[in-house]
PDB file of N, CA and C in Angstrom:
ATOM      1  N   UNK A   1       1.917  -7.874   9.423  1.00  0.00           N
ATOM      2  CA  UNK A   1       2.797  -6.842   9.892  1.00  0.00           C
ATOM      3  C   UNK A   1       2.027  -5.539  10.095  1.00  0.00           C
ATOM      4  N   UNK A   2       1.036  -5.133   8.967  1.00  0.00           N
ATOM      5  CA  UNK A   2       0.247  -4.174   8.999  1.00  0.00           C
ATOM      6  C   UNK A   2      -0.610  -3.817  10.589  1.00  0.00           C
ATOM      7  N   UNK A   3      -1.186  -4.894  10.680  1.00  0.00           N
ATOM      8  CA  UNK A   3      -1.810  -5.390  12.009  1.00  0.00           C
ATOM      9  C   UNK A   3      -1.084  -4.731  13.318  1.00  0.00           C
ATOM     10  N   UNK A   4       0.094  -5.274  13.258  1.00  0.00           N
ATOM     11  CA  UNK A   4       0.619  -5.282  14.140  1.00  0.00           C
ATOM     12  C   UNK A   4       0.831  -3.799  14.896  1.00  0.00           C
ATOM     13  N   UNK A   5       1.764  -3.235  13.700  1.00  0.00           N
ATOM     14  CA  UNK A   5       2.043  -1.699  13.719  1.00  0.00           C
ATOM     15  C   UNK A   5       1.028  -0.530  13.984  1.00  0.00           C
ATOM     16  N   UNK A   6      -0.516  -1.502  13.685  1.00  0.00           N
ATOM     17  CA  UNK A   6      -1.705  -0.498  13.953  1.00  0.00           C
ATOM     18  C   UNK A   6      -2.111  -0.271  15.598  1.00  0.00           C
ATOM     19  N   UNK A   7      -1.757  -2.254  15.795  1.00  0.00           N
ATOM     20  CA  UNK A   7      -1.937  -2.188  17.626  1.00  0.00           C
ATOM     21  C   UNK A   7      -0.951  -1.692  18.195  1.00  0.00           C
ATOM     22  N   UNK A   8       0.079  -1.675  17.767  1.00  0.00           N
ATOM     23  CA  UNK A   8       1.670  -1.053  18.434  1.00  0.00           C
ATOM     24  C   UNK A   8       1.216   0.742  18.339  1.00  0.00           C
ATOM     25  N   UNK A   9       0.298   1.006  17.575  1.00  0.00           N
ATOM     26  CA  UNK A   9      -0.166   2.375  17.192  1.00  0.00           C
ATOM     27  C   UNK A   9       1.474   3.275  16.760  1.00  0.00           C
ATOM     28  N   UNK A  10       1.929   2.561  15.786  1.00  0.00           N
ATOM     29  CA  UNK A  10       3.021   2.666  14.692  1.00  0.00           C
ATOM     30  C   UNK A  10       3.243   3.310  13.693  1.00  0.00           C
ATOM     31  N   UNK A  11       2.174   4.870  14.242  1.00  0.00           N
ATOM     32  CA  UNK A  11       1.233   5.648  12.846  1.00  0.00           C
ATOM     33  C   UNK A  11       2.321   5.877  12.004  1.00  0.00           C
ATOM     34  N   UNK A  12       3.597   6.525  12.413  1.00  0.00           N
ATOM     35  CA  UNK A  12       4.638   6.782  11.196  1.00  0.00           C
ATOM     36  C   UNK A  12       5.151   5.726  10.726  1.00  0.00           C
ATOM     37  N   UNK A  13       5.266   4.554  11.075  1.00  0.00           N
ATOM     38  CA  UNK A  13       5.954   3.531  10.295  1.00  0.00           C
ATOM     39  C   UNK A  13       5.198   3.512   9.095  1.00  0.00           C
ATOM     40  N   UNK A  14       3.470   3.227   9.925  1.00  0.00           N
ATOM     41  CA  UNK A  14       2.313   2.985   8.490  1.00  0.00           C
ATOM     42  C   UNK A  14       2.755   4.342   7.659  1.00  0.00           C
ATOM     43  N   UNK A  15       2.325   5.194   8.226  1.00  0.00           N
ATOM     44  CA  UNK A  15       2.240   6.656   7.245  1.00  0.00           C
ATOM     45  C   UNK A  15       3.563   6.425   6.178  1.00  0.00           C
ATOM     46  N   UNK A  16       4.632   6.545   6.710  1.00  0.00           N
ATOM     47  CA  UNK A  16       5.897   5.996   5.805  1.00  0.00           C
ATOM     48  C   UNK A  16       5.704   4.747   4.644  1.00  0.00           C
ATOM     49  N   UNK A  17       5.077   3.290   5.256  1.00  0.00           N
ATOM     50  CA  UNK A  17       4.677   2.937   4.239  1.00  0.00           C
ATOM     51  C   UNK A  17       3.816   3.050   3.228  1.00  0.00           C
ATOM     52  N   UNK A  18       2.985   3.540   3.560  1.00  0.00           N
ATOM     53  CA  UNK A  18       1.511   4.130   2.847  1.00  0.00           C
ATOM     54  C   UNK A  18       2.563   4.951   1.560  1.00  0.00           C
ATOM     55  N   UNK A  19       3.120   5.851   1.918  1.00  0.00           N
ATOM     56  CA  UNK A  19       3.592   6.805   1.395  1.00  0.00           C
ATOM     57  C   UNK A  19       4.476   6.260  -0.158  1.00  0.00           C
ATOM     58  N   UNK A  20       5.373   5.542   0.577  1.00  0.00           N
ATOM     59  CA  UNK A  20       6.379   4.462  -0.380  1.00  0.00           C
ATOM     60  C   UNK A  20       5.906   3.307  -0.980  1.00  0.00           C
ATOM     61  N   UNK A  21       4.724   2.905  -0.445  1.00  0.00           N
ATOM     62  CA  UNK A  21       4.208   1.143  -1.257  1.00  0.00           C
ATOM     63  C   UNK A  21       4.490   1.339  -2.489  1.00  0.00           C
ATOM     64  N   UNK A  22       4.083  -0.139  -3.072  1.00  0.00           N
ATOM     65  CA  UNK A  22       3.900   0.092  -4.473  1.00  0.00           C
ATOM     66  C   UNK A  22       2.520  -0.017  -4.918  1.00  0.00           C
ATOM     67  N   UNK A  23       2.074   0.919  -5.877  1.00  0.00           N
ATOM     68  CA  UNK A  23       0.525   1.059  -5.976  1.00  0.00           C
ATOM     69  C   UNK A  23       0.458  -0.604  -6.738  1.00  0.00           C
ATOM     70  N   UNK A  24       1.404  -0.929  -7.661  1.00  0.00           N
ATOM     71  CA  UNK A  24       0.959  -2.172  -8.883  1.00  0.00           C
ATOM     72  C   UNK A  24       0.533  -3.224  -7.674  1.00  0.00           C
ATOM     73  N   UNK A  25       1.060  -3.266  -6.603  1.00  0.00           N
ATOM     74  CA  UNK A  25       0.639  -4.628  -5.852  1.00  0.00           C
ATOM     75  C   UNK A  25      -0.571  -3.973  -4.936  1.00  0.00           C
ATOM     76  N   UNK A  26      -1.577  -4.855  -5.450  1.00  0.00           N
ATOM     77  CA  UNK A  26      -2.469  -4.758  -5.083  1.00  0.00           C
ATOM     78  C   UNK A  26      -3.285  -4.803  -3.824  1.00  0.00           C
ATOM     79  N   UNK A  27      -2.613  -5.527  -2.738  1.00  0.00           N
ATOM     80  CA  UNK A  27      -2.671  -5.379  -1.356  1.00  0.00           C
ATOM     81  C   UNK A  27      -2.710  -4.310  -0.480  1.00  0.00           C
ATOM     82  N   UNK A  28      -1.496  -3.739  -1.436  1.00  0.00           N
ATOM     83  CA  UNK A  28      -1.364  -1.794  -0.542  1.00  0.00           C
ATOM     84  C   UNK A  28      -2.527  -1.324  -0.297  1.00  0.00           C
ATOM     85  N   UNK A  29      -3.504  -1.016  -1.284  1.00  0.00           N
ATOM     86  CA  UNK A  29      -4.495   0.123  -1.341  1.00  0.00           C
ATOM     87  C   UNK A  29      -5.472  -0.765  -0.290  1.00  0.00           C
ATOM     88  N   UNK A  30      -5.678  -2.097   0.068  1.00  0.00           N
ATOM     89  CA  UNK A  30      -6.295  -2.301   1.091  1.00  0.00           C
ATOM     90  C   UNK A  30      -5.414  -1.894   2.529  1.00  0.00           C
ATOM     91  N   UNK A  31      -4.670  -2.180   2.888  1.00  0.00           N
ATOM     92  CA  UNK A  31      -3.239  -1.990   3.694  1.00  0.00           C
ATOM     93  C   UNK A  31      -3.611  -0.177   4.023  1.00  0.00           C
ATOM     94  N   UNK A  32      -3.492   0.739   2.927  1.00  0.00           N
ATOM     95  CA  UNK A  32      -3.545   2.046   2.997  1.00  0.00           C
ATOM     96  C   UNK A  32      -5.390   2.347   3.743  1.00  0.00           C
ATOM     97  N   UNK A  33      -6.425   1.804   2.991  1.00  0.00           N
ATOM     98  CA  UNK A  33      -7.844   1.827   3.183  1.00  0.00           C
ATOM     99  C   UNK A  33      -8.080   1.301   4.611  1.00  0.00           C
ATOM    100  N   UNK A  34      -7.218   0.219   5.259  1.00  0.00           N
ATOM    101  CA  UNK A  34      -7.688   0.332   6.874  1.00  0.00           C
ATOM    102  C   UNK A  34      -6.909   0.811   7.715  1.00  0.00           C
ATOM    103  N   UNK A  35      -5.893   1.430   7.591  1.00  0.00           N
ATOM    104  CA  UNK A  35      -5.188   2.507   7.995  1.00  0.00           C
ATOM    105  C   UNK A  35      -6.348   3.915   8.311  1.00  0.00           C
ATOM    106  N   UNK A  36      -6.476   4.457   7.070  1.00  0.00           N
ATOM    107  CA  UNK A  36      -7.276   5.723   7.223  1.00  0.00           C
ATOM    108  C   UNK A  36      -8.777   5.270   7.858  1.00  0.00           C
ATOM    109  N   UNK A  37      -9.127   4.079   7.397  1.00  0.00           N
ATOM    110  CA  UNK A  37     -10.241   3.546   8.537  1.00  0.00           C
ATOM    111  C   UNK A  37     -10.312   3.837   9.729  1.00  0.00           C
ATOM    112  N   UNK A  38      -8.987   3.697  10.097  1.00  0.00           N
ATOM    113  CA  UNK A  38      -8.632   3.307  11.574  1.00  0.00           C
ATOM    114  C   UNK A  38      -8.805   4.474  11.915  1.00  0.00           C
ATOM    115  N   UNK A  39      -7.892   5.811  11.097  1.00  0.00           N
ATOM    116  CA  UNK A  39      -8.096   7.155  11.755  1.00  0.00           C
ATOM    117  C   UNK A  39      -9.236   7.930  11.307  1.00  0.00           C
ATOM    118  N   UNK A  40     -10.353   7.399  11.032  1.00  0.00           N
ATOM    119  CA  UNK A  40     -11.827   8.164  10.894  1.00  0.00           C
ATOM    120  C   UNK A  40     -11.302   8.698   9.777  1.00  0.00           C
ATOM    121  N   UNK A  41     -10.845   8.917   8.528  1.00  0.00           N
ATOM    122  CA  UNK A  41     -10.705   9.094   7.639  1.00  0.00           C
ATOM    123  C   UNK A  41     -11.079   8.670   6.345  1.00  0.00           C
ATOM    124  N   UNK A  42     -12.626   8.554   6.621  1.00  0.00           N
ATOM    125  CA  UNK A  42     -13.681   7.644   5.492  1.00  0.00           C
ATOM    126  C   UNK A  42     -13.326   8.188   4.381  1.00  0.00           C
ATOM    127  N   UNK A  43     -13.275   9.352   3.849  1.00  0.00           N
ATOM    128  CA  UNK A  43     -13.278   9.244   2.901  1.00  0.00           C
ATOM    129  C   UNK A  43     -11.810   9.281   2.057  1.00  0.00           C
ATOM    130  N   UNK A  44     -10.822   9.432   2.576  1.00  0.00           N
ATOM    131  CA  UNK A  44      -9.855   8.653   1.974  1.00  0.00           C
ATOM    132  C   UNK A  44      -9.822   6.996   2.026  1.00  0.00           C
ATOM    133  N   UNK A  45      -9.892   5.950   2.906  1.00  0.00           N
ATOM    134  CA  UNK A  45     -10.306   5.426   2.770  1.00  0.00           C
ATOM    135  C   UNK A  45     -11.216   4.694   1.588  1.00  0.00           C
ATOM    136  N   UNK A  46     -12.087   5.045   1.828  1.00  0.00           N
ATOM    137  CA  UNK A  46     -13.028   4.562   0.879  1.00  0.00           C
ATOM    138  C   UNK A  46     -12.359   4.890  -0.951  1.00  0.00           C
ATOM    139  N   UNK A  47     -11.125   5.899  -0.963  1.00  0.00           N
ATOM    140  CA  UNK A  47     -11.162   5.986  -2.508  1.00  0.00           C
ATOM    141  C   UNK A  47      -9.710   5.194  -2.782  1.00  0.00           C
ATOM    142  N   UNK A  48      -9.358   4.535  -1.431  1.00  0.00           N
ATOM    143  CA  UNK A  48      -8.436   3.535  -1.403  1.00  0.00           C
ATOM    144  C   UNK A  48      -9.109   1.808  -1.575  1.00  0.00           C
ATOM    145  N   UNK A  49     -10.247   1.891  -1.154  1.00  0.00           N
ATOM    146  CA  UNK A  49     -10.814   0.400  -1.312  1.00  0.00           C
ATOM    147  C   UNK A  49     -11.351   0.367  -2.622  1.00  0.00           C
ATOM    148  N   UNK A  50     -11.949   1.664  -3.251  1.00  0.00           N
ATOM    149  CA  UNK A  50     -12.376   1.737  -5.203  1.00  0.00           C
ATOM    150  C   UNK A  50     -11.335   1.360  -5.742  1.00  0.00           C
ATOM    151  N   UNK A  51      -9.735   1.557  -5.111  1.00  0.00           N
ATOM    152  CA  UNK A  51      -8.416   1.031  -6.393  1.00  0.00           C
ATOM    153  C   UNK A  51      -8.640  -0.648  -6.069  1.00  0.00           C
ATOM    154  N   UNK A  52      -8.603  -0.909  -5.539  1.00  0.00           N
ATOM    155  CA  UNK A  52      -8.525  -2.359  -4.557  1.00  0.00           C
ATOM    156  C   UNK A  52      -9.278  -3.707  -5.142  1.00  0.00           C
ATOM    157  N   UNK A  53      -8.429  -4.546  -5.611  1.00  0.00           N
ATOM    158  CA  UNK A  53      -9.490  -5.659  -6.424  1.00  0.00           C
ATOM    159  C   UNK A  53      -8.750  -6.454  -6.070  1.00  0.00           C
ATOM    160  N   UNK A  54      -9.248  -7.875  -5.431  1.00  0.00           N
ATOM    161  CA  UNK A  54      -9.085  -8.900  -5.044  1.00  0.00           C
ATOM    162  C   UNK A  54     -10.474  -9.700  -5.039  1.00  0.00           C
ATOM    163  N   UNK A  55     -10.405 -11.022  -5.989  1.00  0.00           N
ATOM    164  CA  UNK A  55     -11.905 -11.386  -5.770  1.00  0.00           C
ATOM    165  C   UNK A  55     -12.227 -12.247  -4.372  1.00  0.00           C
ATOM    166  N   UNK A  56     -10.822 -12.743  -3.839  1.00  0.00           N
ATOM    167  CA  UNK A  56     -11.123 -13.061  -3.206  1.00  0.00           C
ATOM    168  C   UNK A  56     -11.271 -12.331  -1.533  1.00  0.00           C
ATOM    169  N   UNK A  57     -11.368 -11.046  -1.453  1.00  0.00           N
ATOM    170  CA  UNK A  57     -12.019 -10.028  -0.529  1.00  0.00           C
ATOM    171  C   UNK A  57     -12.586  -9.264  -0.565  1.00  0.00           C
ATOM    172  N   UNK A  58     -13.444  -9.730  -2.138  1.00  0.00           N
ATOM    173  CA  UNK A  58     -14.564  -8.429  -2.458  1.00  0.00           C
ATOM    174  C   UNK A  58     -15.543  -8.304  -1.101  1.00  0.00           C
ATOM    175  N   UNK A  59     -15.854  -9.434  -0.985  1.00  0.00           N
ATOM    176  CA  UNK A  59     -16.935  -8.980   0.105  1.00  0.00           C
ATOM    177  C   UNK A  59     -16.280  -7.716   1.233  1.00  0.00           C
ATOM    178  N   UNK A  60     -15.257  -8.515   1.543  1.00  0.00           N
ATOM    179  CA  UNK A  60     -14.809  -7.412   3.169  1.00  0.00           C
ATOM    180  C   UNK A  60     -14.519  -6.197   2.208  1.00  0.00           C
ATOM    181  N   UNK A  61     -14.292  -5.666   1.129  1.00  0.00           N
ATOM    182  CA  UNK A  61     -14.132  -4.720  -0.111  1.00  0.00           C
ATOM    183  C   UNK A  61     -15.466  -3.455   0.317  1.00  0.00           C
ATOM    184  N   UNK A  62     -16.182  -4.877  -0.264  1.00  0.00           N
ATOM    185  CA  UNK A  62     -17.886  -3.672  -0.191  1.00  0.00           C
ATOM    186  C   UNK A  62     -18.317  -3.473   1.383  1.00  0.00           C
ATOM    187  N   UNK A  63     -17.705  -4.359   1.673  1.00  0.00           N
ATOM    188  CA  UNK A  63     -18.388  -3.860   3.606  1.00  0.00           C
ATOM    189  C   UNK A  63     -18.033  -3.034   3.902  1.00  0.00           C
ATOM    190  N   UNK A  64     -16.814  -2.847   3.523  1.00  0.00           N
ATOM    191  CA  UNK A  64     -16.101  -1.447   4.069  1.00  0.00           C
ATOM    192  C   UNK A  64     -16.645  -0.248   3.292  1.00  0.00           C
ATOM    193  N   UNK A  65     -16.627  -0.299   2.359  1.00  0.00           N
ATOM    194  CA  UNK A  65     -17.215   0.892   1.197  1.00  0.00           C
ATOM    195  C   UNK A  65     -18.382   1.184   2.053  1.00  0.00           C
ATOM    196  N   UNK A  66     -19.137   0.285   2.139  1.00  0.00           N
ATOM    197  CA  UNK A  66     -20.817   0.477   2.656  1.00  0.00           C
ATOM    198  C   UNK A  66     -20.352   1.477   4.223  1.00  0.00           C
ATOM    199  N   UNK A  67     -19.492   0.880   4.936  1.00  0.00           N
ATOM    200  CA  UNK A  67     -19.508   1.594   6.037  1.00  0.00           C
ATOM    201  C   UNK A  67     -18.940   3.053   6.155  1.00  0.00           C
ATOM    202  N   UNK A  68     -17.954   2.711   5.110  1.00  0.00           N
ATOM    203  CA  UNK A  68     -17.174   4.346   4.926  1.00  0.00           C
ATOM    204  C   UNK A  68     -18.420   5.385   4.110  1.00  0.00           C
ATOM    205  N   UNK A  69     -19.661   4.784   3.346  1.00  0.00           N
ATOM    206  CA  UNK A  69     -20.529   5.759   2.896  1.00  0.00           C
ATOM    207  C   UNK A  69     -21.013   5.872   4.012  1.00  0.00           C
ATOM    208  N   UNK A  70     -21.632   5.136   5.062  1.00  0.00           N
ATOM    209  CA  UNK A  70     -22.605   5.693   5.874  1.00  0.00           C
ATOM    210  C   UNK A  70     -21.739   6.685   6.793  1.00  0.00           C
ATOM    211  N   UNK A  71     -20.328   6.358   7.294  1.00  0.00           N
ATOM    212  CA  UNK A  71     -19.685   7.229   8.277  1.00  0.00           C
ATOM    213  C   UNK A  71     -19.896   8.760   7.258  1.00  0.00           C
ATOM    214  N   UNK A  72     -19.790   8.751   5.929  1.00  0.00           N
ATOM    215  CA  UNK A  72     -19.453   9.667   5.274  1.00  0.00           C
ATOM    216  C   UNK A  72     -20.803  10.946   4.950  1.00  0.00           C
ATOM    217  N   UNK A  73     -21.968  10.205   5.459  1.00  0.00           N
ATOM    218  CA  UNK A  73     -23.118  10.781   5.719  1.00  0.00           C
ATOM    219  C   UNK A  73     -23.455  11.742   6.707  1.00  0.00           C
ATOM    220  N   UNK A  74     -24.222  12.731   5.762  1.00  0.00           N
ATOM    221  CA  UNK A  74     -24.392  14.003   6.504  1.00  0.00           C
ATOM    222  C   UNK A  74     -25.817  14.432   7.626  1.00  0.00           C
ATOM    223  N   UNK A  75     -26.657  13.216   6.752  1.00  0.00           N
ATOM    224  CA  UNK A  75     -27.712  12.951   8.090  1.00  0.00           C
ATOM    225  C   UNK A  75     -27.857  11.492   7.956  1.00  0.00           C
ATOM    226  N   UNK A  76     -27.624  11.328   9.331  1.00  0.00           N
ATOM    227  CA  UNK A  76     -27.227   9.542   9.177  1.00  0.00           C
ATOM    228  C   UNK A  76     -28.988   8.855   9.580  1.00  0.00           C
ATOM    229  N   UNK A  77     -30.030  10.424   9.381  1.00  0.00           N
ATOM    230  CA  UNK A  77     -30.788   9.719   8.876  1.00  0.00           C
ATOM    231  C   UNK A  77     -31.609   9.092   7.846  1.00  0.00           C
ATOM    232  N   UNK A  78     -30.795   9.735   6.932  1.00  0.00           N
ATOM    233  CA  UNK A  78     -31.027   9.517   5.731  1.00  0.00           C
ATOM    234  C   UNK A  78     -30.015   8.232   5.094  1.00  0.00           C
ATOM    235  N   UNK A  79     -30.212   7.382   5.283  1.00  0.00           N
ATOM    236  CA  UNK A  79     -29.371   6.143   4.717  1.00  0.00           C
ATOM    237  C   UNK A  79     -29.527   5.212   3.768  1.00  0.00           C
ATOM    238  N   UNK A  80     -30.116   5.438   2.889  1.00  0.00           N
ATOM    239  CA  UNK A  80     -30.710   5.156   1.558  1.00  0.00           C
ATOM    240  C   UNK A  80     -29.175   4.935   0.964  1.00  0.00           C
ATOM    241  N   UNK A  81     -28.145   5.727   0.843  1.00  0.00           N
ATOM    242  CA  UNK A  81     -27.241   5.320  -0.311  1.00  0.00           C
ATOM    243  C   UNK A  81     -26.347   4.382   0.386  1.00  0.00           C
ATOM    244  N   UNK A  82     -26.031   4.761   1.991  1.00  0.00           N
ATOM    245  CA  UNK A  82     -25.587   3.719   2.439  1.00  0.00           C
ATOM    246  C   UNK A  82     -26.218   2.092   2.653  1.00  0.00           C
ATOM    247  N   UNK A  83     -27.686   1.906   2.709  1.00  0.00           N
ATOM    248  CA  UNK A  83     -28.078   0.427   2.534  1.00  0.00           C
ATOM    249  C   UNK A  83     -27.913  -0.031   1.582  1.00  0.00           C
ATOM    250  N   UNK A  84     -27.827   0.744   0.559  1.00  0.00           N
ATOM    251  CA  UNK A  84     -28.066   0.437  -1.009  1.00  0.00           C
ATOM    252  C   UNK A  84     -26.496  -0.205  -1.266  1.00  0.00           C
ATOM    253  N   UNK A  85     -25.284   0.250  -0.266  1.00  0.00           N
ATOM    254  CA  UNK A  85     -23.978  -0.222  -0.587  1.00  0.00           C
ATOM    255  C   UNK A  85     -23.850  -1.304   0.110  1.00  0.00           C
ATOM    256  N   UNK A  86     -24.797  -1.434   1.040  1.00  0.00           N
ATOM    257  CA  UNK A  86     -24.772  -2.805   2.392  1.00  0.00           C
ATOM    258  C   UNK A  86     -25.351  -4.092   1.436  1.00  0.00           C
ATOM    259  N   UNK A  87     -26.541  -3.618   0.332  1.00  0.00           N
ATOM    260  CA  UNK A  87     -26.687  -4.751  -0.596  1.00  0.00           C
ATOM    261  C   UNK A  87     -26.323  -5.215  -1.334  1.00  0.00           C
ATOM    262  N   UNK A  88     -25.466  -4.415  -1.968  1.00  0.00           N
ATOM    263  CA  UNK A  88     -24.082  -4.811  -2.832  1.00  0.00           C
ATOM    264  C   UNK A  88     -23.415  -5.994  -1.862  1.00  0.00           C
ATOM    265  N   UNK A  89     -23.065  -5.433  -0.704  1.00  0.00           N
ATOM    266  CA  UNK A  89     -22.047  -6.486  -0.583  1.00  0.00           C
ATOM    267  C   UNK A  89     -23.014  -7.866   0.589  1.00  0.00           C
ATOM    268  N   UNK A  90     -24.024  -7.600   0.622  1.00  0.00           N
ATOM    269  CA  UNK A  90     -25.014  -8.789   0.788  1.00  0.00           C
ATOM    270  C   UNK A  90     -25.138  -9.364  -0.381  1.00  0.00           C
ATOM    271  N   UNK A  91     -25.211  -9.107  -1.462  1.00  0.00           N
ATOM    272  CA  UNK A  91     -25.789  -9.953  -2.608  1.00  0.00           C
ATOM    273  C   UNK A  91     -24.384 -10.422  -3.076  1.00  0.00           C
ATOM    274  N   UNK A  92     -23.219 -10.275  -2.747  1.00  0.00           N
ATOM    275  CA  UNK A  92     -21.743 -10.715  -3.349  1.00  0.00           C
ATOM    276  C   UNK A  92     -21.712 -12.070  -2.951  1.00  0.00           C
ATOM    277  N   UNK A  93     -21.956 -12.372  -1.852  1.00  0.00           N
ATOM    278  CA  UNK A  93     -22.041 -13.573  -1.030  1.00  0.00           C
ATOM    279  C   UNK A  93     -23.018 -14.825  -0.935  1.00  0.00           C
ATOM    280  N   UNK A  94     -22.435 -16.139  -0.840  1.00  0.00           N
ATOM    281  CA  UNK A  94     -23.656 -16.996  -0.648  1.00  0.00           C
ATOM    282  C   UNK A  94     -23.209 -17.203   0.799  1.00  0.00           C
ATOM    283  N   UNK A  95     -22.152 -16.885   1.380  1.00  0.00           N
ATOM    284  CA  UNK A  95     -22.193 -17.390   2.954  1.00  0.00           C
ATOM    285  C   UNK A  95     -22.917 -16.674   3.997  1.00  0.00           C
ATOM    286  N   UNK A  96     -23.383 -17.041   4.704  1.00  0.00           N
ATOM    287  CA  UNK A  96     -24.791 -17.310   5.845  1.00  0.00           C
ATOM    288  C   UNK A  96     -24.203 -15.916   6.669  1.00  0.00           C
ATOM    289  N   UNK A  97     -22.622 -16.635   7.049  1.00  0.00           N
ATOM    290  CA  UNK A  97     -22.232 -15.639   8.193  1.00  0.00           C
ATOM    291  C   UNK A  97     -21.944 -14.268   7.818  1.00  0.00           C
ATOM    292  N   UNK A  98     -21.059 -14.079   6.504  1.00  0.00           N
ATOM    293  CA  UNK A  98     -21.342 -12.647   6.121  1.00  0.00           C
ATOM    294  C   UNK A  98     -22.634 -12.029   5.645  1.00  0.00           C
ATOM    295  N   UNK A  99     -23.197 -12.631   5.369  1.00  0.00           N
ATOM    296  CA  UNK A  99     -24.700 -12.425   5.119  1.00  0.00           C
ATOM    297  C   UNK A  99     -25.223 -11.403   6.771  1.00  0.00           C
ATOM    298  N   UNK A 100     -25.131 -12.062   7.542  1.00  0.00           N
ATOM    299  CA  UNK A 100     -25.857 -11.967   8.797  1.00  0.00           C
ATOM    300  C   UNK A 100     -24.862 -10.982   9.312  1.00  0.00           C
ATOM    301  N   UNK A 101     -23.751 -10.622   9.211  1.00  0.00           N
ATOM    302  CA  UNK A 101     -22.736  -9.288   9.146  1.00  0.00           C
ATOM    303  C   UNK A 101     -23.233  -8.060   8.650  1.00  0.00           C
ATOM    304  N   UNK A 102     -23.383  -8.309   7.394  1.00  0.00           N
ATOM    305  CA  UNK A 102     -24.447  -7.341   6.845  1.00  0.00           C
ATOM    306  C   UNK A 102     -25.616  -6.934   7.342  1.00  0.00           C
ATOM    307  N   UNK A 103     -26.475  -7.746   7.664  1.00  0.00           N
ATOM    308  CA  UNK A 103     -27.869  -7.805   8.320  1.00  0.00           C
ATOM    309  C   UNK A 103     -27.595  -6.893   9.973  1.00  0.00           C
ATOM    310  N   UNK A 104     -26.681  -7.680  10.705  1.00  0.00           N
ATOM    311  CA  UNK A 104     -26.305  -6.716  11.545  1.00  0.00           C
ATOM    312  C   UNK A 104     -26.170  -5.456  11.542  1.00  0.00           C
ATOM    313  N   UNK A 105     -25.280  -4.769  10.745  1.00  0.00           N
ATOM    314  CA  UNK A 105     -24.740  -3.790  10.591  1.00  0.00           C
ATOM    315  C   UNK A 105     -26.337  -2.773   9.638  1.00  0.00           C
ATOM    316  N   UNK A 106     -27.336  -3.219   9.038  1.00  0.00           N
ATOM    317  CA  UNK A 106     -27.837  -2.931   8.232  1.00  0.00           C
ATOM    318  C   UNK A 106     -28.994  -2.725   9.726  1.00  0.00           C
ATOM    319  N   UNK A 107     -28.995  -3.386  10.313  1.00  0.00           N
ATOM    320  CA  UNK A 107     -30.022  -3.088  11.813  1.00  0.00           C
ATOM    321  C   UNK A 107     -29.720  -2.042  12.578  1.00  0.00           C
ATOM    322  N   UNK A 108     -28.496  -2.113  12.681  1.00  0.00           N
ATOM    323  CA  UNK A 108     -27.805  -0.933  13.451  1.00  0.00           C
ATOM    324  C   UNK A 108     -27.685   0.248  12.781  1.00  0.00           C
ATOM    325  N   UNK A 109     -28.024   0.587  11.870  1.00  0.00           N
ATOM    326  CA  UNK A 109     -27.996   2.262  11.243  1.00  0.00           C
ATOM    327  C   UNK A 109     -29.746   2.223  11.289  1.00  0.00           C
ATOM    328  N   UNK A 110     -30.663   1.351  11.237  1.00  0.00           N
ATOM    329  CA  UNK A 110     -31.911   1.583  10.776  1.00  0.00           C
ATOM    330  C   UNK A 110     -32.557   2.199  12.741  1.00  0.00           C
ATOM    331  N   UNK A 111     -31.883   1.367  13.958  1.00  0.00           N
ATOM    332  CA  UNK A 111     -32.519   1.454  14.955  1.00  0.00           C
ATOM    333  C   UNK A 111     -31.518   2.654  15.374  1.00  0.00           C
ATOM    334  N   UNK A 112     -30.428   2.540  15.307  1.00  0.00           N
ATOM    335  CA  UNK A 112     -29.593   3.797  16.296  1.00  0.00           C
ATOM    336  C   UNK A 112     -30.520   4.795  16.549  1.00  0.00           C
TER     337      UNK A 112
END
């Protein structure tokens, strides 16, 4: 539903829910974290994916963290704290393809 309302670009419905969720269920604060994603709003965001525990989406968890530090960077040539969050969520994983997600994304801040 979340999805949906983001492509429908449904900002007050979300904003309304964001507002009213319930923090105990644990889905919200991801739900809330790609919301403010969406509107360049890293660093809320990002202190919405720190409430956020699901083991089974840690990985997409730390990817996002990793990306909301680097957006959150003040010289994006300096990216030391952001790779350092890209290995966190490389080393979470034994699968190939998020692996190589990472690796991507970890190429693309080093060449930009």
């Amino acid at each position: 539903m979340f999805s949906y309302m983001l492509k429908k670009n449904s900002e007050n419905y979300i904003r309304e829910y964001i507002m009213n969720y319930d923090s105990a269920i644990g889905i919200n604060n991801l739900i809330a974290s790609l919301y403010y994603f969406s509107r360049n709003d890293y660093a809320q965001a990002r202190s919405y994916l720190e409430k956020f525990e699901d083991p089974d989406l840690n990985f997409l968890r730390l990817l996002l963290i990793a990306d909301c530090t680097y957006e959150l960077l003040i010289n994006k040539k300096d990216f030391t704290e952001a790779l350092n969050k890209y290995q966190v969520a490389f080393d979470s994983t034994e699968d190939e393809l998020l692996k190589s997600i990472v690796n991507n994304r970890i190429k693309f801040i080093k060449y930009q």
